[in-house]
Structure formats: structure tokens, C-alpha cells
Protein backbone atom coordinates (compact mmCIF):
# COMPACT_ATOMS: atom_id res chain seq x y z
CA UNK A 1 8.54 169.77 232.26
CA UNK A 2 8.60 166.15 232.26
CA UNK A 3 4.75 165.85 233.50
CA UNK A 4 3.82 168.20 230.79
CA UNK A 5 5.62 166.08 228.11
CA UNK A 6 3.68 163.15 229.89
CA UNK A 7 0.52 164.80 229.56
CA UNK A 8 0.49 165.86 226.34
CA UNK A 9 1.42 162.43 224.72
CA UNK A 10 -1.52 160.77 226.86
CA UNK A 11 -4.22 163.58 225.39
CA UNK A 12 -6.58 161.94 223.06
CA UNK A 13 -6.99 165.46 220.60
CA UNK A 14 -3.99 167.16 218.93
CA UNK A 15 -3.09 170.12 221.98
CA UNK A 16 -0.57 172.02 219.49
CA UNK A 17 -2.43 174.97 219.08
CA UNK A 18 -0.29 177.82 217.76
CA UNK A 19 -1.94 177.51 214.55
CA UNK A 20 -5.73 177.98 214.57
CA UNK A 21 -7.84 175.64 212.67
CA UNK A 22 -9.12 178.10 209.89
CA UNK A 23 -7.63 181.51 209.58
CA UNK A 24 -3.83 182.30 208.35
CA UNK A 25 -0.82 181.03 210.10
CA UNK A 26 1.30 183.05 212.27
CA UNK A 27 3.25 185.41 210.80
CA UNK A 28 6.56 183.97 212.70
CA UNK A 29 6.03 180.87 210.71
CA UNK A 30 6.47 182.39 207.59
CA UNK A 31 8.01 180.03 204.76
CA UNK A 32 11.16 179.50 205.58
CA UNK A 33 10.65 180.44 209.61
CA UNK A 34 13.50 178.56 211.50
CA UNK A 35 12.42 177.94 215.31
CA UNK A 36 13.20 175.43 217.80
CA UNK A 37 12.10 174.11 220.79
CA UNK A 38 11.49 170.55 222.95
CA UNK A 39 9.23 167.93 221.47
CA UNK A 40 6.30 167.84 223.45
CA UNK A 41 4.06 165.48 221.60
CA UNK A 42 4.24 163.20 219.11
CA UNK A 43 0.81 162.60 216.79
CA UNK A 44 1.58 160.15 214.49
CA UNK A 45 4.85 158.54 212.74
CA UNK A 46 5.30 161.71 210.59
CA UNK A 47 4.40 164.46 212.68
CA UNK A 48 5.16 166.13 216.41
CA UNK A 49 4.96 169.13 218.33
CA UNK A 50 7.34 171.37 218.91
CA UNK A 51 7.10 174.10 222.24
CA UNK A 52 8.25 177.44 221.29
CA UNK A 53 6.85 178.88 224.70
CA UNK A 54 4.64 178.29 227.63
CA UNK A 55 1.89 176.19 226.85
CA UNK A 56 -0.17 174.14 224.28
CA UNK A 57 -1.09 177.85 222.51
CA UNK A 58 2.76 178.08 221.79
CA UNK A 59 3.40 174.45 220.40
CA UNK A 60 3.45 174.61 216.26
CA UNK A 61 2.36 171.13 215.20
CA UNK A 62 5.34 170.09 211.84
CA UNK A 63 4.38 167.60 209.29
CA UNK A 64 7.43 166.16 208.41
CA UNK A 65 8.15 166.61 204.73
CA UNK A 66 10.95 164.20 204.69
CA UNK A 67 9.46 160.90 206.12
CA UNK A 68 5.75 159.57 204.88
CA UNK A 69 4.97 157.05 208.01
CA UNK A 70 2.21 154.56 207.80
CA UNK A 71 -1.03 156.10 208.62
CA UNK A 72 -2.01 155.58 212.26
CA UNK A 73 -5.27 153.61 211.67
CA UNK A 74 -3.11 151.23 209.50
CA UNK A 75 -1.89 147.97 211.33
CA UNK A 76 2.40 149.68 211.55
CA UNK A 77 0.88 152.72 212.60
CA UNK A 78 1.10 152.42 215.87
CA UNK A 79 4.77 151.09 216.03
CA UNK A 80 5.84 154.26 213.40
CA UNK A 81 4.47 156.37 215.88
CA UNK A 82 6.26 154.74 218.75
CA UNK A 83 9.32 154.87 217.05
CA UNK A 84 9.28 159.01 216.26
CA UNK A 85 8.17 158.74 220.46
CA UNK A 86 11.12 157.54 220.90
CA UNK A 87 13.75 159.41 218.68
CA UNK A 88 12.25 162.70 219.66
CA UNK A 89 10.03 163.36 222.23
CA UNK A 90 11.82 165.64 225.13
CA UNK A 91 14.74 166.47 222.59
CA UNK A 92 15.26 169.71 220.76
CA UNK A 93 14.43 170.03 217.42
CA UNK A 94 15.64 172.78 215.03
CA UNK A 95 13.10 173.30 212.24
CA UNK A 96 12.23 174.87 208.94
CA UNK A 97 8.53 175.82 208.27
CA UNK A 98 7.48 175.26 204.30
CA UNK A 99 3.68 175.55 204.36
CA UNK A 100 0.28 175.15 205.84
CA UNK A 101 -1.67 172.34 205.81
CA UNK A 102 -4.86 172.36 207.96
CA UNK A 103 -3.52 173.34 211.45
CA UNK A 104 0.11 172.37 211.19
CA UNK A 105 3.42 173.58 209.66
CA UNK A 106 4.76 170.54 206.85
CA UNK A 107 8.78 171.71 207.47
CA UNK A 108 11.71 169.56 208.09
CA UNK A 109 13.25 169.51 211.54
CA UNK A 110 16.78 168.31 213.11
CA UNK A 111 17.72 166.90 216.11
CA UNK A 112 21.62 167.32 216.70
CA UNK A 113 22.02 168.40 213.11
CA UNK A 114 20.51 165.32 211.69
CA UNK A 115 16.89 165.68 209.69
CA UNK A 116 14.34 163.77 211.81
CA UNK A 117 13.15 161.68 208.61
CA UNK A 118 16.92 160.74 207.77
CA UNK A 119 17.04 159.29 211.55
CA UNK A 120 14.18 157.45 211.08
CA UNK A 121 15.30 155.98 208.12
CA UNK A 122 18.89 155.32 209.52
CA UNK A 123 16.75 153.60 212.29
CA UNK A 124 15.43 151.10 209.69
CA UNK A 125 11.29 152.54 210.24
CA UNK A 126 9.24 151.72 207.01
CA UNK A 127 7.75 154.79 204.88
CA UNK A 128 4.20 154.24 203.54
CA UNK A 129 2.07 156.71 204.42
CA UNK A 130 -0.06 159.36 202.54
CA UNK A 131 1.64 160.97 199.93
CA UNK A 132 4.80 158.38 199.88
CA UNK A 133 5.72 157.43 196.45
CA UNK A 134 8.09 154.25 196.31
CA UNK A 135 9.23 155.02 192.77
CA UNK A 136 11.81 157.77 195.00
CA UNK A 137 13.17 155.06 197.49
């Protein structure tokens, strides 16, 4: 498992593909769908891929609701990514599906009980992303 977690963090394009690029999600990520599974790849600061089988066709791709990272074109997007790398990748994560949005799930999801964007916050990374709005910090 470890040289798939490898491989999948060095691939250039997004290899979650449990939810096609145009057409409806999967019914089993429904609002309100709980699943779980390894991280397997991490695509940014704010969102990560989550194996709920065999293979890149059974990874769901989560935008996390709960933490708006610093785009990763922007000059801290790089280090917010690095930072969710290191907080999640290999570890379970519990989630919640909300909604689509493009090809991925936007949800919250837990590692040992705690919300992934409370974690990173705890850890002290910097919101700023798309969609932040520092009037709720």
C-alpha cells in the first residue's frame, strides 16, 4: 500500500476518479453519505483523496468544507498543502459527503474523531483560500 500512496502523491493530474467529470455522482455519496477509508492523495491544502476500494476508480476526491487553504498557485500554497500531507496522508479518515462540486465531494472528514480542518487549525496552518471569509475567524 505504501508504494501506491507514494505514487499517487507524485502524479501530476488528480487520480481520484470515483466521481466522473460530468454526469451525476454516485449514488453511495448521497448527501449525507458517511464512508471512510486511507488517504491516498493529497491535492491541495483543502482537499484529499480518500480510497474506499481497490484503485484510483474507488478514491472519492472531498473538498474540505471546514478549512479554506491558500490556493496552490499562491506563494503558502505549497506549504498548506504540505502540511494536510502530513496530518493525513496514509491515515483513516471518516467522512460526511454534502455536495458536488465538479468531480469531488465538498464534506467534512475526521481523523481519530477530530475534523481535519479543526487539526489544521489546532496546527497553527493559515486559511485564505477561495471562498474563506475572515469576517468568521
Amino acid at each position: 500500500m505504501l508504494a501506491t500512496l507514494t505514487t499517487a502523491t507524485a502524479a501530476k493530474a488528480d487520480p481520484c476518479k470515483a466521481i466522473p467529470d460530468r454526469g451525476p455522482m454516485p449514488s453511495y455519496l448521497h448527501r449525507g453519505a458517511h464512508f471512510s477509508g486511507p488517504v491516498v492523495y493529497v491535492g491541495d491544502g483543502d482537499s484529499l483523496c480518500v480510497a474506499v476500494g481497490q484503485g484510483p476508480a474507488n478514491w472519492v476526491e472531498i473538498r474540505l468544507e471546514d478549512f479554506y487553504a491558500p490556493e496552490l498557485h499562491s506563494p503558502t500554497g505549497p506549504a498548506a498543502k504540505a502540511a494536510l500531507e502530513r496530518l493525513a496522508m496514509g491515515r483513516n479518515a471518516e467522512c460526511v459527503a454534502n455536495h458536488k462540486s465538479y468531480d469531488r465531494v465538498v464534506g467534512t472528514c475526521r481523523i481519530g474523531g477530530r475534523s481535519i480542518g479543526d487539526l489544521l487549525k489546532a496546527a497553527g496552518n493559515v486559511e485564505g483560500g477561495n471562498g474563506y471569509d475572515q469576517r468568521k475567524s
